[in-house]
Protein backbone atom coordinates (compact mmCIF):
# COMPACT_ATOMS: atom_id res chain seq x y z
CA UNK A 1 6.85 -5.05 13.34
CA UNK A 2 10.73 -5.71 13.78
CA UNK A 3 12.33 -8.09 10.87
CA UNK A 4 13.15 -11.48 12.02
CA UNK A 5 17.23 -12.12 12.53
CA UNK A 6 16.93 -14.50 10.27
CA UNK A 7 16.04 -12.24 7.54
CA UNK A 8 19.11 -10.15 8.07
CA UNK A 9 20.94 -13.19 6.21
CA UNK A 10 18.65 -13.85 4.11
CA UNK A 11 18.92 -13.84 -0.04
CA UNK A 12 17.92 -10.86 -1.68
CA UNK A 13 14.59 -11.54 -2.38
CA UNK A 14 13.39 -12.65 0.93
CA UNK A 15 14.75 -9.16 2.52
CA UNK A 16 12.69 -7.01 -0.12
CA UNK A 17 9.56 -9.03 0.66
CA UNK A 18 10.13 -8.71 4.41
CA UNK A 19 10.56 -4.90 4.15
CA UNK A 20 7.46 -4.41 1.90
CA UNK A 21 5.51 -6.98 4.62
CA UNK A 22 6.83 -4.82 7.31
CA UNK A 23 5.53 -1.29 5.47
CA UNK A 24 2.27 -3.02 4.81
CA UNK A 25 1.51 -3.76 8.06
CA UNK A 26 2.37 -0.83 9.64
CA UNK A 27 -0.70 0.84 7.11
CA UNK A 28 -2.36 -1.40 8.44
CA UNK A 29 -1.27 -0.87 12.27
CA UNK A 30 -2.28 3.20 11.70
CA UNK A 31 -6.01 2.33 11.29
CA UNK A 32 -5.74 0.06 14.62
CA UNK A 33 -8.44 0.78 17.54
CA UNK A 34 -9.73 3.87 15.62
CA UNK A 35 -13.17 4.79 14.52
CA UNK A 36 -14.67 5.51 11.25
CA UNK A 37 -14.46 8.32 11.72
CA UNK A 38 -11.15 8.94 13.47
CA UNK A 39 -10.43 7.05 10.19
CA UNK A 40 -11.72 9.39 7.76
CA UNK A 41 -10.69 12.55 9.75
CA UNK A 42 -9.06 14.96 7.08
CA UNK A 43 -6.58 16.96 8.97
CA UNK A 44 -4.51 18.03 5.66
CA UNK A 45 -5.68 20.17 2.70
CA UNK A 46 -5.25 17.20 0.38
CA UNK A 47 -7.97 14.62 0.42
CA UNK A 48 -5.66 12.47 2.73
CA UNK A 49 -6.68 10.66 5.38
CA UNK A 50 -6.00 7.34 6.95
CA UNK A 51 -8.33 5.22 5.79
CA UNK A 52 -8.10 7.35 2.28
CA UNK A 53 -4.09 5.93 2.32
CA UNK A 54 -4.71 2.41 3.25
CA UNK A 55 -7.35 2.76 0.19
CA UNK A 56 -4.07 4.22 -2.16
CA UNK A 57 -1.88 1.62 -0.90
CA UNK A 58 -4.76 -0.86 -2.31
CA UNK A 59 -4.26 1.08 -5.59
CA UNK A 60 -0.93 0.70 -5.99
CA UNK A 61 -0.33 -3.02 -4.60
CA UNK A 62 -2.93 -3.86 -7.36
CA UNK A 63 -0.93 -1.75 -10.15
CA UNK A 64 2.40 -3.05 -9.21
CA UNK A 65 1.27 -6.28 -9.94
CA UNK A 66 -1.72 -6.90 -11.76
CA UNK A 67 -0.97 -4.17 -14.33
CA UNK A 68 3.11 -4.17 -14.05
CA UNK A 69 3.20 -8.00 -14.47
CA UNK A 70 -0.07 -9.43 -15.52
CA UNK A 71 -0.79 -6.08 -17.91
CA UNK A 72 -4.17 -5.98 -16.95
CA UNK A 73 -5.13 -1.96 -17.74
CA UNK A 74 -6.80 -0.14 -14.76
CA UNK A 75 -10.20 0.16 -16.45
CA UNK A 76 -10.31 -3.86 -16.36
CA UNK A 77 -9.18 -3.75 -12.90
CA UNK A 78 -11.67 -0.93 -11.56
CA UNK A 79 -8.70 1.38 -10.62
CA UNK A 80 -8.77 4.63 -11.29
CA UNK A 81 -6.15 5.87 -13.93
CA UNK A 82 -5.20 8.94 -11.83
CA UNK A 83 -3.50 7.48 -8.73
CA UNK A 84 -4.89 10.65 -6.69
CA UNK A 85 -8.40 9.71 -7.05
CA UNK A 86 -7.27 6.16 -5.00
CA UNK A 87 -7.44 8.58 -1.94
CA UNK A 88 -11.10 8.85 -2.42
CA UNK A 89 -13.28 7.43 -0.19
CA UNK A 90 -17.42 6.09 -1.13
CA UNK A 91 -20.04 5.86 1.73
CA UNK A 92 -19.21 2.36 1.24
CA UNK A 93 -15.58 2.12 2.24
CA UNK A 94 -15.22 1.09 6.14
CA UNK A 95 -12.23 0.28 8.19
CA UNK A 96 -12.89 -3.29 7.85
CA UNK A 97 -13.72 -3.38 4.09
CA UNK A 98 -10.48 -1.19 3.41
CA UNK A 99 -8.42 -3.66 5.26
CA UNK A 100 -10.23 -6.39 3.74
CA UNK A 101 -9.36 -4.81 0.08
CA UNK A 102 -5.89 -4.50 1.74
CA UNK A 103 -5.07 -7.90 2.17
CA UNK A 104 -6.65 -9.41 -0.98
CA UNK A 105 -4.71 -6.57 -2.62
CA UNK A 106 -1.02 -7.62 -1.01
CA UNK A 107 -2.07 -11.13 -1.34
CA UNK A 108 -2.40 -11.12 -5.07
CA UNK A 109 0.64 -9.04 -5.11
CA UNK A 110 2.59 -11.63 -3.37
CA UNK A 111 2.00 -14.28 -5.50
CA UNK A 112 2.01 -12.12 -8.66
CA UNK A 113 5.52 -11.57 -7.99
CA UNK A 114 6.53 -14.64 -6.84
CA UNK A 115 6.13 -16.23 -10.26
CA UNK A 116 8.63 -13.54 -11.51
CA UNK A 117 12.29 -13.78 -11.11
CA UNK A 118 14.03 -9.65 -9.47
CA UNK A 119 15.82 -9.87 -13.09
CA UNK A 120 13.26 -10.37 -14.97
CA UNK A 121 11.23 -7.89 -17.54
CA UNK A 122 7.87 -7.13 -16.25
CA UNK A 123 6.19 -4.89 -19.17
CA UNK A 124 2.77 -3.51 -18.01
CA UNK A 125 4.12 -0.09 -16.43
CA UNK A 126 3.69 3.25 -18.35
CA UNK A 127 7.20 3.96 -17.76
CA UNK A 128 8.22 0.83 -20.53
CA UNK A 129 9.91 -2.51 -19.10
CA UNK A 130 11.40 -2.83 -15.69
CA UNK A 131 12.82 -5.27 -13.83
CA UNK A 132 10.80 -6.65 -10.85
CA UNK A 133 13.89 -5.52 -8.34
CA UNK A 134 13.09 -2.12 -9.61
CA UNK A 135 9.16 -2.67 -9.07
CA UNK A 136 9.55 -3.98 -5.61
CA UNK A 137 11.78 -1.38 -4.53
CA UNK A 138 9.33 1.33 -5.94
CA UNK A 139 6.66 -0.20 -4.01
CA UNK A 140 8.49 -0.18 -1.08
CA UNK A 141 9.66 3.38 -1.48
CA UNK A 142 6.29 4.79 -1.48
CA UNK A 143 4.81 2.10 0.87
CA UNK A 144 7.52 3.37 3.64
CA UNK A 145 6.26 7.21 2.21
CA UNK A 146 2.81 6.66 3.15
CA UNK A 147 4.01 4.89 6.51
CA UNK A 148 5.89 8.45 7.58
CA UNK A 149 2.63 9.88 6.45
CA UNK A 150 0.32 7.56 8.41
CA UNK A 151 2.02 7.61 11.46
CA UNK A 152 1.31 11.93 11.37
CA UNK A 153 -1.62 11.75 10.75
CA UNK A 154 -2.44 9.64 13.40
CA UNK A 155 -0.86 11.23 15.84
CA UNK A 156 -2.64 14.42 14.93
CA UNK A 157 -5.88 12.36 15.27
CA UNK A 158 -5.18 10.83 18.48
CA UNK A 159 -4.19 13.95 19.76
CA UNK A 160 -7.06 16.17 18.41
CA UNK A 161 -9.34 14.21 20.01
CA UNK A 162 -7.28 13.89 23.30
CA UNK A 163 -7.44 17.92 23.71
CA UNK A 164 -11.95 17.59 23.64
């Protein structure tokens, strides 16, 4: 996804939300024409996988916004309190119901922060108040982490299974 020109003008705000749209979909662009289980190939020590990462990034969309801003704890929200059991995947999760939990996720997110000013106080993080500018730049931080991370392993995927 390349930014619009526009957005290289833009305020403040609208460039943040472009870059985390633009990290966001390219999650979602490293599950694209693979199977499930090209999905939920583990190719690293680490419980990682692709699908496992678009799962975290559903984890943390939903903490940086539902528990930063709306202070709604995990346990309420079904999330896991140790971020690296986000990673996990159930029988249940599929490509298409990760996605779907995906876009619901950044969805909610959207419009959570929308109704928050960058300078304002957002309380609900362990770490004590922050201001949303801080909470949208963390998000995009490790959002653009598991991009770099994504794009690997995917790579490594398509080119496992171009060598059988």
């Amino acid at each position: 996804m390349t930014l619009e020109p526009e957005v290289l003008r833009a305020d403040e705000r609208t460039m943040i939300e472009a870059f985390l749209d633009e990290q966001r979909a390219g999650l979602r662009d490293a599950l694209d024409g693979l199977t499930e289980e090209q999905a939920r190939r583990r190719l690293v020590p680490s419980a990682t996988t692709l699908l496992g990462l678009v799962k975290h990034a559903v984890f943390v969309e939903r903490v940086w916004s539902e528990e930063a801003v709306l202070r709604r704890p995990r346990a309420e929200l079904g999330l896991p309190e140790v971020a690296g059991e986000s990673f996990l995947l159930t029988e249940d999760d599929t490509v298409a119901s990760v996605l779907a939990a995906h876009d619901a996720a950044c969805a909610t997110a959207r419009a959570i922060h929308a109704a928050v000013a960058l300078e304002d106080l957002v309380e609900g993080n362990r770490r004590g108040p922050l201001r949303l500018r801080w909470v949208q730049l963390h998000l995009l931080r490790e959002l653009a982490q598991h991009c770099g991370h994504a794009d690997i392993l995917r790579e490594q995927v398509l080119a496992e299974d171009a060598r059988h």
